[in-house]
PDB file of N, CA and C in Angstrom:
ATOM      1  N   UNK A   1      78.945 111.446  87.769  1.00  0.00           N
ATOM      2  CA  UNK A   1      80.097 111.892  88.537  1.00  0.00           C
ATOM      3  C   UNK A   1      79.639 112.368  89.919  1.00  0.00           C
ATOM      4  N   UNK A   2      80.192 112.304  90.915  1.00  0.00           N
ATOM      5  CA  UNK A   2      79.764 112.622  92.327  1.00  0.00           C
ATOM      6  C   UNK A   2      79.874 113.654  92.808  1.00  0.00           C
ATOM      7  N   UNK A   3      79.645 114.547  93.460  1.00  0.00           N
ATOM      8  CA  UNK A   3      79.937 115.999  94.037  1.00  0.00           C
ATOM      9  C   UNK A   3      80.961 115.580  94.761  1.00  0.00           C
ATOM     10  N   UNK A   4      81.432 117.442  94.417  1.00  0.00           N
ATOM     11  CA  UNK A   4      82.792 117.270  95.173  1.00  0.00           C
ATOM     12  C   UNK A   4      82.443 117.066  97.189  1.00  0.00           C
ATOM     13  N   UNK A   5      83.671 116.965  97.699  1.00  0.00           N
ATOM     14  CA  UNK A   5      83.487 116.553  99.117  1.00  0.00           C
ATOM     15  C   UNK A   5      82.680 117.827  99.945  1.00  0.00           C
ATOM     16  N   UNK A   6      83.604 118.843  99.258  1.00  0.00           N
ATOM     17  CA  UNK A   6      82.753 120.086 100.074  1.00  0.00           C
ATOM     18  C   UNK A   6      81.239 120.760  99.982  1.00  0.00           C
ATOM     19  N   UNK A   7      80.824 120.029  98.426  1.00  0.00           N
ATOM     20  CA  UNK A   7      79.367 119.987  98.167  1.00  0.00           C
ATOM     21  C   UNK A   7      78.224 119.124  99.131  1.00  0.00           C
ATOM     22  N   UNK A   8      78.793 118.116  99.253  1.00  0.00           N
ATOM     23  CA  UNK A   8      78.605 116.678  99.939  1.00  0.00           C
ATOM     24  C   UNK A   8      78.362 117.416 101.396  1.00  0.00           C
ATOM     25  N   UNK A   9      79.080 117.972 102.035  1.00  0.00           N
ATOM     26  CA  UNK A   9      79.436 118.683 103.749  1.00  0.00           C
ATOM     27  C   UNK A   9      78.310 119.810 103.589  1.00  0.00           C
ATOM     28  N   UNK A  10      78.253 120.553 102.513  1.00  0.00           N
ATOM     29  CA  UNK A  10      77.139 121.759 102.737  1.00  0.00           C
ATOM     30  C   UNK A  10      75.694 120.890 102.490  1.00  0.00           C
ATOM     31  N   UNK A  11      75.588 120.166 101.710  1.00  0.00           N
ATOM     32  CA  UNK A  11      74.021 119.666 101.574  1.00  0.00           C
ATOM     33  C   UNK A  11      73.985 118.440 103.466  1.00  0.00           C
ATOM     34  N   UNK A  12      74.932 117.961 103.921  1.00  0.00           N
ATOM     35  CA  UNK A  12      74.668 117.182 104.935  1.00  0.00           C
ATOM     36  C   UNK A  12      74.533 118.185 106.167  1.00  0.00           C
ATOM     37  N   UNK A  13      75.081 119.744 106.189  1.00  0.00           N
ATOM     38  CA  UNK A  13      74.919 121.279 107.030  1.00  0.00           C
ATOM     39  C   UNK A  13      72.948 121.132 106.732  1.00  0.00           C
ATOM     40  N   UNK A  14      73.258 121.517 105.714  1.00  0.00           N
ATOM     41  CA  UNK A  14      71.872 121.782 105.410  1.00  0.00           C
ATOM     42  C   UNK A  14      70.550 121.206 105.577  1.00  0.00           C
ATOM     43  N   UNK A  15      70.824 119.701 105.426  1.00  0.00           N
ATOM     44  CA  UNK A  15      69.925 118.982 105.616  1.00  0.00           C
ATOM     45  C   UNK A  15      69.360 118.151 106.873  1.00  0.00           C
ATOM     46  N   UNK A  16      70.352 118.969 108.094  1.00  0.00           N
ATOM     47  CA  UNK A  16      70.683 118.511 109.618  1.00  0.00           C
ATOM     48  C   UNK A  16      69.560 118.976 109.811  1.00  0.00           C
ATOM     49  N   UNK A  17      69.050 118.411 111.270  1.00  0.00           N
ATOM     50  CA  UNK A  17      67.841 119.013 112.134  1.00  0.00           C
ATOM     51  C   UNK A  17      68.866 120.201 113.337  1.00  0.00           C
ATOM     52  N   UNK A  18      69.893 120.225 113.029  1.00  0.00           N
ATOM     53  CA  UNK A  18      70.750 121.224 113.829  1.00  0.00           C
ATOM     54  C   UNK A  18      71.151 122.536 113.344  1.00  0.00           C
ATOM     55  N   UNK A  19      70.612 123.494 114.366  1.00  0.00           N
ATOM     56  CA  UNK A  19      71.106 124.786 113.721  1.00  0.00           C
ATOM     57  C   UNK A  19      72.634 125.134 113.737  1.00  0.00           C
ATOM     58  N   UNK A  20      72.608 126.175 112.604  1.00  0.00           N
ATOM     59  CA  UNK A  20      73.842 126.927 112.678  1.00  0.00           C
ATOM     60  C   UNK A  20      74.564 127.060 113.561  1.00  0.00           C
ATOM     61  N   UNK A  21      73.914 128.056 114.273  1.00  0.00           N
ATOM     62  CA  UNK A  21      74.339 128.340 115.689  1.00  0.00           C
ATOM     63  C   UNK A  21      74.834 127.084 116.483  1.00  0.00           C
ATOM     64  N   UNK A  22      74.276 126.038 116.703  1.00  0.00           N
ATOM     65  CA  UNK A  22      74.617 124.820 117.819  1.00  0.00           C
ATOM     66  C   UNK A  22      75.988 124.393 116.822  1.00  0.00           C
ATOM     67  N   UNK A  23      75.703 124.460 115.649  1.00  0.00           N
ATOM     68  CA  UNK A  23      76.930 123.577 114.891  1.00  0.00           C
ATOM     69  C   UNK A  23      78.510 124.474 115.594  1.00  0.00           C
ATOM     70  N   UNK A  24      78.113 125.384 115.112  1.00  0.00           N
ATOM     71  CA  UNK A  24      79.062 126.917 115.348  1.00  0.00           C
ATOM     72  C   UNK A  24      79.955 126.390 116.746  1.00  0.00           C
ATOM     73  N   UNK A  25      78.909 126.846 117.674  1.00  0.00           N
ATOM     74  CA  UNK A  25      79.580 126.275 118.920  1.00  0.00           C
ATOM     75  C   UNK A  25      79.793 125.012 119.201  1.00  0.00           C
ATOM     76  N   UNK A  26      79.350 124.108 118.645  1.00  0.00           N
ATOM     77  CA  UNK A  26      79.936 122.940 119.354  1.00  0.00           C
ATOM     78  C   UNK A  26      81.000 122.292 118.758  1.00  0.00           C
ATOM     79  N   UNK A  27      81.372 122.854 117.025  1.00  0.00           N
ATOM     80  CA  UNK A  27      82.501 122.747 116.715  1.00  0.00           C
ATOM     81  C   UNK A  27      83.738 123.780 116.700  1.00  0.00           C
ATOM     82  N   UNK A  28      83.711 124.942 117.362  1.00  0.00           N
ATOM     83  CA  UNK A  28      84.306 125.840 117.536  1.00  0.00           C
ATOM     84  C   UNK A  28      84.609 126.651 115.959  1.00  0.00           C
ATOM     85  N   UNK A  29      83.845 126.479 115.093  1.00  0.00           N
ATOM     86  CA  UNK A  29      83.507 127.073 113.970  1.00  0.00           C
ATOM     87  C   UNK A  29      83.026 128.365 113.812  1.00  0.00           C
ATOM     88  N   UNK A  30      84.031 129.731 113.442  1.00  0.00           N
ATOM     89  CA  UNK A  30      83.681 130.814 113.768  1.00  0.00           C
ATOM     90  C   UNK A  30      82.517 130.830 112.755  1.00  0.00           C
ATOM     91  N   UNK A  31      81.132 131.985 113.239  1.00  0.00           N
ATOM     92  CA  UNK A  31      80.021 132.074 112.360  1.00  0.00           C
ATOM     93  C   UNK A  31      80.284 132.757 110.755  1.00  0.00           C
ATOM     94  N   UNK A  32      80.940 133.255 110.757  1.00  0.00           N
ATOM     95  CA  UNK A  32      81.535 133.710 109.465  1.00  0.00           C
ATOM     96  C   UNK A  32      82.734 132.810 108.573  1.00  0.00           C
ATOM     97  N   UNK A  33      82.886 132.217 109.209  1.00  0.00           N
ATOM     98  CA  UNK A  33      83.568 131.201 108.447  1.00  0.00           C
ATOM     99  C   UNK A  33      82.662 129.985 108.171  1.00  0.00           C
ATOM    100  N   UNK A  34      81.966 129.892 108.596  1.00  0.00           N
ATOM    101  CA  UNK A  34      80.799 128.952 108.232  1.00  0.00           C
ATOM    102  C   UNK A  34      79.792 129.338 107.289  1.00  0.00           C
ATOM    103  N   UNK A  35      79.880 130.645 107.336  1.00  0.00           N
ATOM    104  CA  UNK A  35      78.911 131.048 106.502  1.00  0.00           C
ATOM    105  C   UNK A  35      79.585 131.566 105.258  1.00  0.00           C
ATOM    106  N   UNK A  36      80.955 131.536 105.406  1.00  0.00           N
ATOM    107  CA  UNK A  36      81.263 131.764 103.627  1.00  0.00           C
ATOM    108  C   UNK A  36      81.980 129.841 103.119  1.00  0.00           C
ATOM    109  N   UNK A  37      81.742 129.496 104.282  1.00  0.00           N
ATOM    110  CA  UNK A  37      81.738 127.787 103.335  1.00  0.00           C
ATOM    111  C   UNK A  37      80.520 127.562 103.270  1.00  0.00           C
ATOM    112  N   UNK A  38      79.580 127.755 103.501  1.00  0.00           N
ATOM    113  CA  UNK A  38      77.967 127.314 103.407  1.00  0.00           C
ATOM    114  C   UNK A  38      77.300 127.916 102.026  1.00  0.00           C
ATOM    115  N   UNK A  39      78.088 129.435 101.250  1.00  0.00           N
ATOM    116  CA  UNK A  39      78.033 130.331 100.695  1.00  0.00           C
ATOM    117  C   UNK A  39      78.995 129.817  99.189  1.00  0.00           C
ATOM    118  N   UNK A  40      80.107 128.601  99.540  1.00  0.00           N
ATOM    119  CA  UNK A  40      80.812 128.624  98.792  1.00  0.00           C
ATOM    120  C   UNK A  40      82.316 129.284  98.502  1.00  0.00           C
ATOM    121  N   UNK A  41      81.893 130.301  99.370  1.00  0.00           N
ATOM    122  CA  UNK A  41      83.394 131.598  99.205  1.00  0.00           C
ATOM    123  C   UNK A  41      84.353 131.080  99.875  1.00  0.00           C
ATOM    124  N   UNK A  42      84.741 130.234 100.512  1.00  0.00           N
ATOM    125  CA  UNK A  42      85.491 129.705 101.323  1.00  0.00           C
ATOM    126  C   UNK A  42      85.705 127.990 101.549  1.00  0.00           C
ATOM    127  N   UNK A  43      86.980 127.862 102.007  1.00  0.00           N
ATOM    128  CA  UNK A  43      87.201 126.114 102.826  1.00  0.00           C
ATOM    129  C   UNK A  43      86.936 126.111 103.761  1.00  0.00           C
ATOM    130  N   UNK A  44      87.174 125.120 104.912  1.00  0.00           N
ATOM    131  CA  UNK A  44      87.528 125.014 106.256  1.00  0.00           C
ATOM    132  C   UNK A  44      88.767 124.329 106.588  1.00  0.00           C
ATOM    133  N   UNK A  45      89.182 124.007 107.664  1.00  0.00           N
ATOM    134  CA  UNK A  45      90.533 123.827 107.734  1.00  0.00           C
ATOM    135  C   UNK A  45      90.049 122.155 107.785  1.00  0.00           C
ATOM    136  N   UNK A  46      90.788 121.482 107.906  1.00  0.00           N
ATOM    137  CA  UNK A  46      90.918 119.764 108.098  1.00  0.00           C
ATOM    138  C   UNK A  46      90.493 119.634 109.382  1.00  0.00           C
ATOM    139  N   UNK A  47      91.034 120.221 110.508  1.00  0.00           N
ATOM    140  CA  UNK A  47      90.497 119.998 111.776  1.00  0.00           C
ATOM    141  C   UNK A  47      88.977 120.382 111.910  1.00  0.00           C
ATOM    142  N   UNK A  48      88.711 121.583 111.649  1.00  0.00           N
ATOM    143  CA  UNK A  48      87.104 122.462 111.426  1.00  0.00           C
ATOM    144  C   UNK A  48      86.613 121.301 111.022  1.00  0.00           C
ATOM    145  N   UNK A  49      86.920 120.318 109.306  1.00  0.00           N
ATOM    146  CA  UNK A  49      86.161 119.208 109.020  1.00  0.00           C
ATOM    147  C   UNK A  49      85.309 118.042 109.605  1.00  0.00           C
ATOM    148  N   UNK A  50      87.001 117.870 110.266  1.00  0.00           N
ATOM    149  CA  UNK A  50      86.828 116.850 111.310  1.00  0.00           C
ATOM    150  C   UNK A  50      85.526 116.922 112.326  1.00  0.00           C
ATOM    151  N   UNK A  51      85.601 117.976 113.237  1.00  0.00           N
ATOM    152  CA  UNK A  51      84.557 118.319 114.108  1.00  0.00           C
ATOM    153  C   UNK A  51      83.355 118.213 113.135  1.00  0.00           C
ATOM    154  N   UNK A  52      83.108 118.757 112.149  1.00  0.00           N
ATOM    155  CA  UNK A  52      82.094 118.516 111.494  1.00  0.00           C
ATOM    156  C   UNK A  52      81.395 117.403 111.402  1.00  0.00           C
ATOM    157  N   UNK A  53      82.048 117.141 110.483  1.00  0.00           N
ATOM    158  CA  UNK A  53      81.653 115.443 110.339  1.00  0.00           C
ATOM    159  C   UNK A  53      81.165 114.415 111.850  1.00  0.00           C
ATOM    160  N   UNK A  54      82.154 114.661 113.028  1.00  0.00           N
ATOM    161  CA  UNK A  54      81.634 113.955 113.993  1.00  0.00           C
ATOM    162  C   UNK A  54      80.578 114.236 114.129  1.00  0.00           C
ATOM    163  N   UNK A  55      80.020 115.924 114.295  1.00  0.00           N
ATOM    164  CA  UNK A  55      78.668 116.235 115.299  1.00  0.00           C
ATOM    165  C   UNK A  55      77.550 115.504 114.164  1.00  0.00           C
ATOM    166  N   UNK A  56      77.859 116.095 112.826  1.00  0.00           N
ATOM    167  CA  UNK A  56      76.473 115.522 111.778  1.00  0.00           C
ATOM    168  C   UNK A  56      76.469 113.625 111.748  1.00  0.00           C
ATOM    169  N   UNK A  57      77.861 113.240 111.970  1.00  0.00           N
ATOM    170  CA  UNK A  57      77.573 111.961 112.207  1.00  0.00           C
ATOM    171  C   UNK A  57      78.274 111.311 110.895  1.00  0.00           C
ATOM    172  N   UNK A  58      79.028 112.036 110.275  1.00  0.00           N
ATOM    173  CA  UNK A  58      78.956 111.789 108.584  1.00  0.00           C
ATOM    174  C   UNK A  58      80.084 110.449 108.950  1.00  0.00           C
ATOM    175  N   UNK A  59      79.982 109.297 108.285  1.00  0.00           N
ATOM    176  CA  UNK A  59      81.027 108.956 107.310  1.00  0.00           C
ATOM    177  C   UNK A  59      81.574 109.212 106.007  1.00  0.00           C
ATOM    178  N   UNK A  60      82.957 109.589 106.053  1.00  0.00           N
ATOM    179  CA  UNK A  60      83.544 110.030 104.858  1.00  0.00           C
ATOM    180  C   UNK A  60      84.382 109.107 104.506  1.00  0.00           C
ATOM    181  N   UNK A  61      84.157 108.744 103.504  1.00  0.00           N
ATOM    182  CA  UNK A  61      85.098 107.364 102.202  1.00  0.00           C
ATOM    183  C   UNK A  61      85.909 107.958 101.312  1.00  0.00           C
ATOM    184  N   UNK A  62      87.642 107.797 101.595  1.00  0.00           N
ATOM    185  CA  UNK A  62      88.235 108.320 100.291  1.00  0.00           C
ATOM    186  C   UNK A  62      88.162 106.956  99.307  1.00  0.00           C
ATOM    187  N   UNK A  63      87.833 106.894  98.186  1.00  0.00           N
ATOM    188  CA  UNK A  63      88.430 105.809  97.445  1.00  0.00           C
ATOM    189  C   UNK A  63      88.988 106.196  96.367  1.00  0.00           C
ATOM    190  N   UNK A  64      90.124 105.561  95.556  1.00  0.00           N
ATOM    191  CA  UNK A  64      90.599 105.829  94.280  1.00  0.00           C
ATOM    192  C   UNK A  64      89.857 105.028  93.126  1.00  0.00           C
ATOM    193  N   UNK A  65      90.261 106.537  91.863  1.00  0.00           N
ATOM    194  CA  UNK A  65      88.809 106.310  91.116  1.00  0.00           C
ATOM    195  C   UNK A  65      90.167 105.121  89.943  1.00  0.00           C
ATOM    196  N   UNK A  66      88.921 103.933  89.400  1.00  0.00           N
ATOM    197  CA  UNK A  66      89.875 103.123  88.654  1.00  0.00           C
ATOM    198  C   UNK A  66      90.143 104.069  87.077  1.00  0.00           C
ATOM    199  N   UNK A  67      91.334 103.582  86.540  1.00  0.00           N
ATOM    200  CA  UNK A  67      91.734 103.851  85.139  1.00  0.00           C
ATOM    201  C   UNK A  67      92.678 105.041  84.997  1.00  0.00           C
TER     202      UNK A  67
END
């Protein structure tokens, strides 16, 4: 079974050559809100995502699961 999406976003945070900090600011991601989604305690909003994903570079695939 695959990790969920927001598991998927903290290990691709994590595994960046980019710090916190640069992520923070260049997606307008307050530091405490990053750090309780990095932590688990928290979401981010859809837009917050968005920026995400561009700076790390991610492609994200919804597909529907068969059966």
């Amino acid at each position: 079974m695959a990790k969920p999406l927001s598991d998927q976003i903290r290990d691709a945070v994590r595994s960046s050559k980019i710090s916190r900090n640069r992520i923070c600011r260049e997606t307008e991601i307050d530091k405490g809100s990053m750090s309780k989604f990095m932590a688990g305690d928290r979401g981010l909003s859809l837009a917050a995502l968005d920026k995400l994903a561009a700076l790390l570079r991610l492609r994200i695939v919804v597909e529907r699961k068969e059966g």
